[in-house]
PDB file of N, CA and C in Angstrom:
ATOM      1  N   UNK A   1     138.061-295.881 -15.372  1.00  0.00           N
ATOM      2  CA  UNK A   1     137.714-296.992 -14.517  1.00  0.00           C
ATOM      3  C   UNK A   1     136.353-297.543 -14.959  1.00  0.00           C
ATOM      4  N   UNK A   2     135.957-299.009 -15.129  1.00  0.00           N
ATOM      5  CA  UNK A   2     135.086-299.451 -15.816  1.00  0.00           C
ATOM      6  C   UNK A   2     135.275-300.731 -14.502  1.00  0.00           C
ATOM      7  N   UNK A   3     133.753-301.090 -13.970  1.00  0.00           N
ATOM      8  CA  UNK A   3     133.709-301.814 -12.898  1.00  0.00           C
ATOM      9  C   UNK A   3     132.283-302.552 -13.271  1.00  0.00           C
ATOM     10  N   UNK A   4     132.660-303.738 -13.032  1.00  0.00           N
ATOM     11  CA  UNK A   4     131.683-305.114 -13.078  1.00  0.00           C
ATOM     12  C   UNK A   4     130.922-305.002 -11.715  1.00  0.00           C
ATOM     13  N   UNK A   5     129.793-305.167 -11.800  1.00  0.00           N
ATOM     14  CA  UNK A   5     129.199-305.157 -10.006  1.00  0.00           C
ATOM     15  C   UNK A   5     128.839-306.998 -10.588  1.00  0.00           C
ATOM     16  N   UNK A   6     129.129-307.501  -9.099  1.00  0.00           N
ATOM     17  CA  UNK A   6     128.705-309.560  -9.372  1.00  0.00           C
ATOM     18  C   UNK A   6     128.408-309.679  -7.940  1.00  0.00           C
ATOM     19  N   UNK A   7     127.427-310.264  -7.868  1.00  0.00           N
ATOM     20  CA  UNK A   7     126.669-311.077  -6.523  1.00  0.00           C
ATOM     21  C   UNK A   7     126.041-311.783  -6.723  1.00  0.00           C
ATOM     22  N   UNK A   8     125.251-311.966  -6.029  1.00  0.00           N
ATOM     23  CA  UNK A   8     124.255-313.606  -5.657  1.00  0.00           C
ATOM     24  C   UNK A   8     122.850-313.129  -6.336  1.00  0.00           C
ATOM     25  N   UNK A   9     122.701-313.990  -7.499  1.00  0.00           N
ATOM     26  CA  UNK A   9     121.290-314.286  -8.029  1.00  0.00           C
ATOM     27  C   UNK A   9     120.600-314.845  -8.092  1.00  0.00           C
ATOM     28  N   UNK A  10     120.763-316.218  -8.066  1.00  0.00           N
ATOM     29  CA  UNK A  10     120.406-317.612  -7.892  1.00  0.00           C
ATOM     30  C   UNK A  10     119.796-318.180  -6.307  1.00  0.00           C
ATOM     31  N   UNK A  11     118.560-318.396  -6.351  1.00  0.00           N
ATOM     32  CA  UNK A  11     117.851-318.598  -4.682  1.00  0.00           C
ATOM     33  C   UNK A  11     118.151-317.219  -4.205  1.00  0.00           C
ATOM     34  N   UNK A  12     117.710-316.097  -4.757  1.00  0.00           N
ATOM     35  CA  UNK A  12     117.013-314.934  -4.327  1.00  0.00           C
ATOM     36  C   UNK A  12     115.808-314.462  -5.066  1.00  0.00           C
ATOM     37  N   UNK A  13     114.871-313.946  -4.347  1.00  0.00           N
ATOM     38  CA  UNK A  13     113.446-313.553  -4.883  1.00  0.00           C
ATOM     39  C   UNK A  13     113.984-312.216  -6.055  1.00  0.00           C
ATOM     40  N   UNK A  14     113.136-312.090  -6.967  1.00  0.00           N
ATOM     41  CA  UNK A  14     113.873-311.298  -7.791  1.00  0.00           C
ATOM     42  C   UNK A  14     114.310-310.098  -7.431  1.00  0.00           C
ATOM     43  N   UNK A  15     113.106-309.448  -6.742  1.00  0.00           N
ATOM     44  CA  UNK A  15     112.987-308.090  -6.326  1.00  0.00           C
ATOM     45  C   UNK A  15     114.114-307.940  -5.207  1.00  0.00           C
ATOM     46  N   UNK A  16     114.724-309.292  -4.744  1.00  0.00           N
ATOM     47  CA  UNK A  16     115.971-309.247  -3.239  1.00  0.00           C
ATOM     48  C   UNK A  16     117.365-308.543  -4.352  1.00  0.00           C
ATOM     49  N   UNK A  17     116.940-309.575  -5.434  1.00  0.00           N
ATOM     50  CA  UNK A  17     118.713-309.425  -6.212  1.00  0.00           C
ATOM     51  C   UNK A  17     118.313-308.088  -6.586  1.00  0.00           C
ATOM     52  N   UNK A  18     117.319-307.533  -7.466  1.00  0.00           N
ATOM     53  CA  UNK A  18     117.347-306.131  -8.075  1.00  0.00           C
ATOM     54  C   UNK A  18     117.382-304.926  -7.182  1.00  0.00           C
ATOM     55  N   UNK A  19     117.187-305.138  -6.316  1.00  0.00           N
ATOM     56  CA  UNK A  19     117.404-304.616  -4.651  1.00  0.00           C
ATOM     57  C   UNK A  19     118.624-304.388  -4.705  1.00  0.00           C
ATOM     58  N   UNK A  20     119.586-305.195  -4.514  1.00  0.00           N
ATOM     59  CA  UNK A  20     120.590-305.452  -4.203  1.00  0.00           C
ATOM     60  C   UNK A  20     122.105-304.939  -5.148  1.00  0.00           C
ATOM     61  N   UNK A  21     121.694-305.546  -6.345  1.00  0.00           N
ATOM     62  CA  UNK A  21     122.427-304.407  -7.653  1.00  0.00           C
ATOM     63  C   UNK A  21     122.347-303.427  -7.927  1.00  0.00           C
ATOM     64  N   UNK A  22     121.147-302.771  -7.946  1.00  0.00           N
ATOM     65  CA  UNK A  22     120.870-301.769  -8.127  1.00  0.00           C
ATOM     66  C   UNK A  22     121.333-300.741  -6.944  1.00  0.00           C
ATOM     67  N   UNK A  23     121.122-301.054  -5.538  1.00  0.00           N
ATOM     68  CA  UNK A  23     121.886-300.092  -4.328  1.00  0.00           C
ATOM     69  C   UNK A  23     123.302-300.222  -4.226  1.00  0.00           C
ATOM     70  N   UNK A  24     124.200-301.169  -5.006  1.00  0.00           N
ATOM     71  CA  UNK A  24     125.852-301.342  -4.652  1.00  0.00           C
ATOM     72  C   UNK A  24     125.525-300.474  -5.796  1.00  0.00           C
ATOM     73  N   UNK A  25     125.289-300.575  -6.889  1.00  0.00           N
ATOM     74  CA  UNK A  25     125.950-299.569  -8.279  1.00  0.00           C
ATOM     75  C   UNK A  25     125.120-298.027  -7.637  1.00  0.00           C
ATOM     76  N   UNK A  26     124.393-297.972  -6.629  1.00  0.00           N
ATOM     77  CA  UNK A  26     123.973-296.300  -6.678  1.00  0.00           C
ATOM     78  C   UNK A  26     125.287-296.090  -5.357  1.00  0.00           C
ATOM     79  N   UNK A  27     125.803-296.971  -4.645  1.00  0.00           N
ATOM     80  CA  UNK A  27     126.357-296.480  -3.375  1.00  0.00           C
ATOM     81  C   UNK A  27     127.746-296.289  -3.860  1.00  0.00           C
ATOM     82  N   UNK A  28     127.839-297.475  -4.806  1.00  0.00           N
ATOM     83  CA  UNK A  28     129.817-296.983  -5.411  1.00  0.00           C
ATOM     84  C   UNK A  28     129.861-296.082  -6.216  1.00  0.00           C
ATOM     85  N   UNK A  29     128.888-296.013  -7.006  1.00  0.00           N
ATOM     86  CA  UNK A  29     128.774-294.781  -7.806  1.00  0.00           C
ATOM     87  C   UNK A  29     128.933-293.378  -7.469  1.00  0.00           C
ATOM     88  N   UNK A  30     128.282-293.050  -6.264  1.00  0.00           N
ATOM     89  CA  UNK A  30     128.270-292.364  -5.434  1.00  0.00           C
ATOM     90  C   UNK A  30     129.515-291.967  -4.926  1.00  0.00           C
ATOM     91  N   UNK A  31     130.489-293.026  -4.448  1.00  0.00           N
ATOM     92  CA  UNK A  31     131.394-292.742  -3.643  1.00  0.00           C
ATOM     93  C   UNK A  31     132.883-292.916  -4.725  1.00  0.00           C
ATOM     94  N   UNK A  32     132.455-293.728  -5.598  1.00  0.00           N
ATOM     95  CA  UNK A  32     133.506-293.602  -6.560  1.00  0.00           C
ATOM     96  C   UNK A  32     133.815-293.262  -7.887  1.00  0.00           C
ATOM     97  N   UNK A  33     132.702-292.529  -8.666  1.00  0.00           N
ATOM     98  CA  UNK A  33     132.263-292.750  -9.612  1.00  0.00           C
ATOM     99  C   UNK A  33     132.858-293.726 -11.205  1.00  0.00           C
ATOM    100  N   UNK A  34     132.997-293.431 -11.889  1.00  0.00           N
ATOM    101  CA  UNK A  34     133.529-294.409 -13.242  1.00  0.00           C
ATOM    102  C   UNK A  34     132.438-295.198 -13.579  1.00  0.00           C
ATOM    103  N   UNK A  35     132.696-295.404 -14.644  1.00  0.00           N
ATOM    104  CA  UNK A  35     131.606-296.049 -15.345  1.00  0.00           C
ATOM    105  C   UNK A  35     130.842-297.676 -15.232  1.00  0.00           C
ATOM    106  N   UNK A  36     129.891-298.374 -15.474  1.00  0.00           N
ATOM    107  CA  UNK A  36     129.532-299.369 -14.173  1.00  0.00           C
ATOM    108  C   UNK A  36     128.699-300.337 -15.200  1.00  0.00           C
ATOM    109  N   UNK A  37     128.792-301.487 -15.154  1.00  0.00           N
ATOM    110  CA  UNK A  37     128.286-302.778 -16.395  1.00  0.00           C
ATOM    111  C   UNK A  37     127.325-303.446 -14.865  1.00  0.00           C
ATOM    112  N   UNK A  38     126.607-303.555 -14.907  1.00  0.00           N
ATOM    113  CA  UNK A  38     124.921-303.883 -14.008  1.00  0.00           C
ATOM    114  C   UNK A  38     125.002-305.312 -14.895  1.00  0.00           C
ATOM    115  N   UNK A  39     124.927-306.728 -14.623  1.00  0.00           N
ATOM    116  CA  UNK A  39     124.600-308.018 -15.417  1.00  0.00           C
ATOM    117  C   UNK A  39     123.420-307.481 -15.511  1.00  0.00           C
ATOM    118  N   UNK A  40     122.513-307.009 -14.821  1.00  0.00           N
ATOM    119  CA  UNK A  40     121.204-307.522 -14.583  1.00  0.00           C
ATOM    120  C   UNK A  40     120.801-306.170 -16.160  1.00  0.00           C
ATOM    121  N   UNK A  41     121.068-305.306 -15.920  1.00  0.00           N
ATOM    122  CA  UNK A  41     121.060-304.728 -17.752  1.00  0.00           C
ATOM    123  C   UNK A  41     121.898-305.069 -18.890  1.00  0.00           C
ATOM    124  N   UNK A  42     122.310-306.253 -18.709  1.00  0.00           N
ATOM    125  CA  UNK A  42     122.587-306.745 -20.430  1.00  0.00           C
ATOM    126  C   UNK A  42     122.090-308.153 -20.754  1.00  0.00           C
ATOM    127  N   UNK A  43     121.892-307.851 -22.112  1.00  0.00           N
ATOM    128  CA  UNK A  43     120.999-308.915 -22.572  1.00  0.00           C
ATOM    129  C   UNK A  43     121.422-310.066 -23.028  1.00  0.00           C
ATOM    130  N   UNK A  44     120.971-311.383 -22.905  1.00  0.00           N
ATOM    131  CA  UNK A  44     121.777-312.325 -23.197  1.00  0.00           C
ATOM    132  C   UNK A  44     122.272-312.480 -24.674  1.00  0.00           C
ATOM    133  N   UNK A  45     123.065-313.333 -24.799  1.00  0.00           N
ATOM    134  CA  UNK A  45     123.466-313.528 -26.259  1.00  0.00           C
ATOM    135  C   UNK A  45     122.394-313.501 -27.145  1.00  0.00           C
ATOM    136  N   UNK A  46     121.729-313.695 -28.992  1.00  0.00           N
ATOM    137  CA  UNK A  46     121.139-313.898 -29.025  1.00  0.00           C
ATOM    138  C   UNK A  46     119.520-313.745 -28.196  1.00  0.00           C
ATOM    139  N   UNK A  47     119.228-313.052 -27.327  1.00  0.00           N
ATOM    140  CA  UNK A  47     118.173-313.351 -26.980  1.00  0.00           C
ATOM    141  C   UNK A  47     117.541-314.375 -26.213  1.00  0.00           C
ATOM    142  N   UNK A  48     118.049-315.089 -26.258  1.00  0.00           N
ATOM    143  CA  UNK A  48     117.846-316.503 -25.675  1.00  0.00           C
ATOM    144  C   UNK A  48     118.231-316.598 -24.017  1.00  0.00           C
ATOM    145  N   UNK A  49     117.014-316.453 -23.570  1.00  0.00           N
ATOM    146  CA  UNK A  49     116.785-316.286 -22.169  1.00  0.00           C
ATOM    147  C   UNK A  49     117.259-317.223 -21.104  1.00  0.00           C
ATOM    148  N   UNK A  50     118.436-318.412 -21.595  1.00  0.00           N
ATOM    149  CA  UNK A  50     119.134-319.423 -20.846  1.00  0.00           C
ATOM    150  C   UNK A  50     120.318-318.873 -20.261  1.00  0.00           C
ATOM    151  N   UNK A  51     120.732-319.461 -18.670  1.00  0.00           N
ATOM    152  CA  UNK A  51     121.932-319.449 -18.091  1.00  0.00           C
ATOM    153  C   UNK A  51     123.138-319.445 -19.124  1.00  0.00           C
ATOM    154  N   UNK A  52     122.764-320.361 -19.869  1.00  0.00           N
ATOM    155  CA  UNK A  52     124.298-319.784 -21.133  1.00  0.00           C
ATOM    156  C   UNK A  52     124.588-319.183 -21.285  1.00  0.00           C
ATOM    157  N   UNK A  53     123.648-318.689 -22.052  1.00  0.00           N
ATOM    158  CA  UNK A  53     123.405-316.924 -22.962  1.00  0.00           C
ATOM    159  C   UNK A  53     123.766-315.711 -21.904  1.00  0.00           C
ATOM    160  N   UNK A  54     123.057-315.820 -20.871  1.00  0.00           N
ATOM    161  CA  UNK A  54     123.405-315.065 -20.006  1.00  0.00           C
ATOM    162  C   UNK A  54     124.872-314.554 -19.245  1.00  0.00           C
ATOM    163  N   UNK A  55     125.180-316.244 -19.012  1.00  0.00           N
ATOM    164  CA  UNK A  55     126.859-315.837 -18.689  1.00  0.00           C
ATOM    165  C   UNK A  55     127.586-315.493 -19.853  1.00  0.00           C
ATOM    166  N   UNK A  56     127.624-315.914 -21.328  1.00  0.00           N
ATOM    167  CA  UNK A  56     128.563-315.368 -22.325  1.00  0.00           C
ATOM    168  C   UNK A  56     128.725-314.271 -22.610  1.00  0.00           C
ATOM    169  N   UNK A  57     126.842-313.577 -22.422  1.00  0.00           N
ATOM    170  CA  UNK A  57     126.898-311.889 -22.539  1.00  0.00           C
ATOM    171  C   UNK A  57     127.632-311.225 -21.165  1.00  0.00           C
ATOM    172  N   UNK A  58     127.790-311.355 -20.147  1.00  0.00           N
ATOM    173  CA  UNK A  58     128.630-311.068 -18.962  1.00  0.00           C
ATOM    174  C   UNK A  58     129.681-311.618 -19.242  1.00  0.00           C
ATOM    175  N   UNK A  59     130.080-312.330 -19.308  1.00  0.00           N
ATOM    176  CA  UNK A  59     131.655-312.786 -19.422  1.00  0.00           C
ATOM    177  C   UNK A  59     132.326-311.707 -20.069  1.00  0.00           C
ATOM    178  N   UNK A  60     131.623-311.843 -21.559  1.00  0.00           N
ATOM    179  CA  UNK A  60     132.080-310.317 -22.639  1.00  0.00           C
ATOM    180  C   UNK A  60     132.492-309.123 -22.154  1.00  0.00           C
ATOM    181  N   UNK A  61     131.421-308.733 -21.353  1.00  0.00           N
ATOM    182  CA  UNK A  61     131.313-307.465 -20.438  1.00  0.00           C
ATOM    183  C   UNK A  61     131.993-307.697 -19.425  1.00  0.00           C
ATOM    184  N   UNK A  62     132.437-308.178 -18.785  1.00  0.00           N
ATOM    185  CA  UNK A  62     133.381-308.309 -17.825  1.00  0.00           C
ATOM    186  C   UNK A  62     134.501-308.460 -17.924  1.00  0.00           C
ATOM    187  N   UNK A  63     134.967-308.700 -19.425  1.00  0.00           N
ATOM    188  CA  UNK A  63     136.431-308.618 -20.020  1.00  0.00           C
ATOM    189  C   UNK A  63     136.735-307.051 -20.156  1.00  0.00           C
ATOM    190  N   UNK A  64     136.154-306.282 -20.210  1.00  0.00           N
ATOM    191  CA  UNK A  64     135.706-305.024 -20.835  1.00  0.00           C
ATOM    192  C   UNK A  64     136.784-304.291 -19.325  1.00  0.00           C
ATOM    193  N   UNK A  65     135.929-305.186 -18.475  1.00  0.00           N
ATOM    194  CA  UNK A  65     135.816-304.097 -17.025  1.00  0.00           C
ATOM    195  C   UNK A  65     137.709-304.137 -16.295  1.00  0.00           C
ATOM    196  N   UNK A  66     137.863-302.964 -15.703  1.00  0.00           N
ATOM    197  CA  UNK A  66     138.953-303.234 -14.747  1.00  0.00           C
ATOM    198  C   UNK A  66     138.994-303.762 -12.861  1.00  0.00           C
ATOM    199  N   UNK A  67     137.853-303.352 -13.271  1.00  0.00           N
ATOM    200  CA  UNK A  67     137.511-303.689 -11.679  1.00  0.00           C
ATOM    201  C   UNK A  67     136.164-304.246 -11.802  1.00  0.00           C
ATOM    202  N   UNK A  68     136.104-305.216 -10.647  1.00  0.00           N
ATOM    203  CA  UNK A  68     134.741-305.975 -10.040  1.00  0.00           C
ATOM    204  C   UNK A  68     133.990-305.578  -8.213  1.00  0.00           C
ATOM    205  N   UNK A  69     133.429-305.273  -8.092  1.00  0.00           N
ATOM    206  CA  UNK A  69     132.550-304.874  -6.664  1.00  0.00           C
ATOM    207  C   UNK A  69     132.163-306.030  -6.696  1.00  0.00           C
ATOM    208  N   UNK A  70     132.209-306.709  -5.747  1.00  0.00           N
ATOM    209  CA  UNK A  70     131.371-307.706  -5.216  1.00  0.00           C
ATOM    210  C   UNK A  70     130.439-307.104  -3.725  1.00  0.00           C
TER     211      UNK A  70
END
């Protein structure tokens, strides 16, 4: 089992979203374990620190996954 965690990033203070990813992947983890793709630890395409880059490197990784936590 390989699980995508996805929520709300956009108009949250950073420390709300890293808050927030970081306690669903310790609480499912916890209760379900399998292995777990965090957006907020992978790096964008290239390097390149734009919304693009960002969703293509998740998209990738989320093809990967069988399941999504929202």
């Amino acid at each position: 089992m390989k699980t995508y965690i996805s929520g709300q990033i956009a108009g949250l203070e950073v420390a709300e979203f890293k808050y927030n990813f970081y306690e669903c992947q310790d609480i499912i983890n916890h209760k379900y374990g399998g292995e777990w793709i965090n957006p907020l630890d992978i790096a964008p395409i290239f390097g390149i620190k734009k919304w693009l880059f960002h969703m293509a490197a998740d998209l990738y990784q989320l093809k990967k996954c069988t399941h999504i936590a929202m």
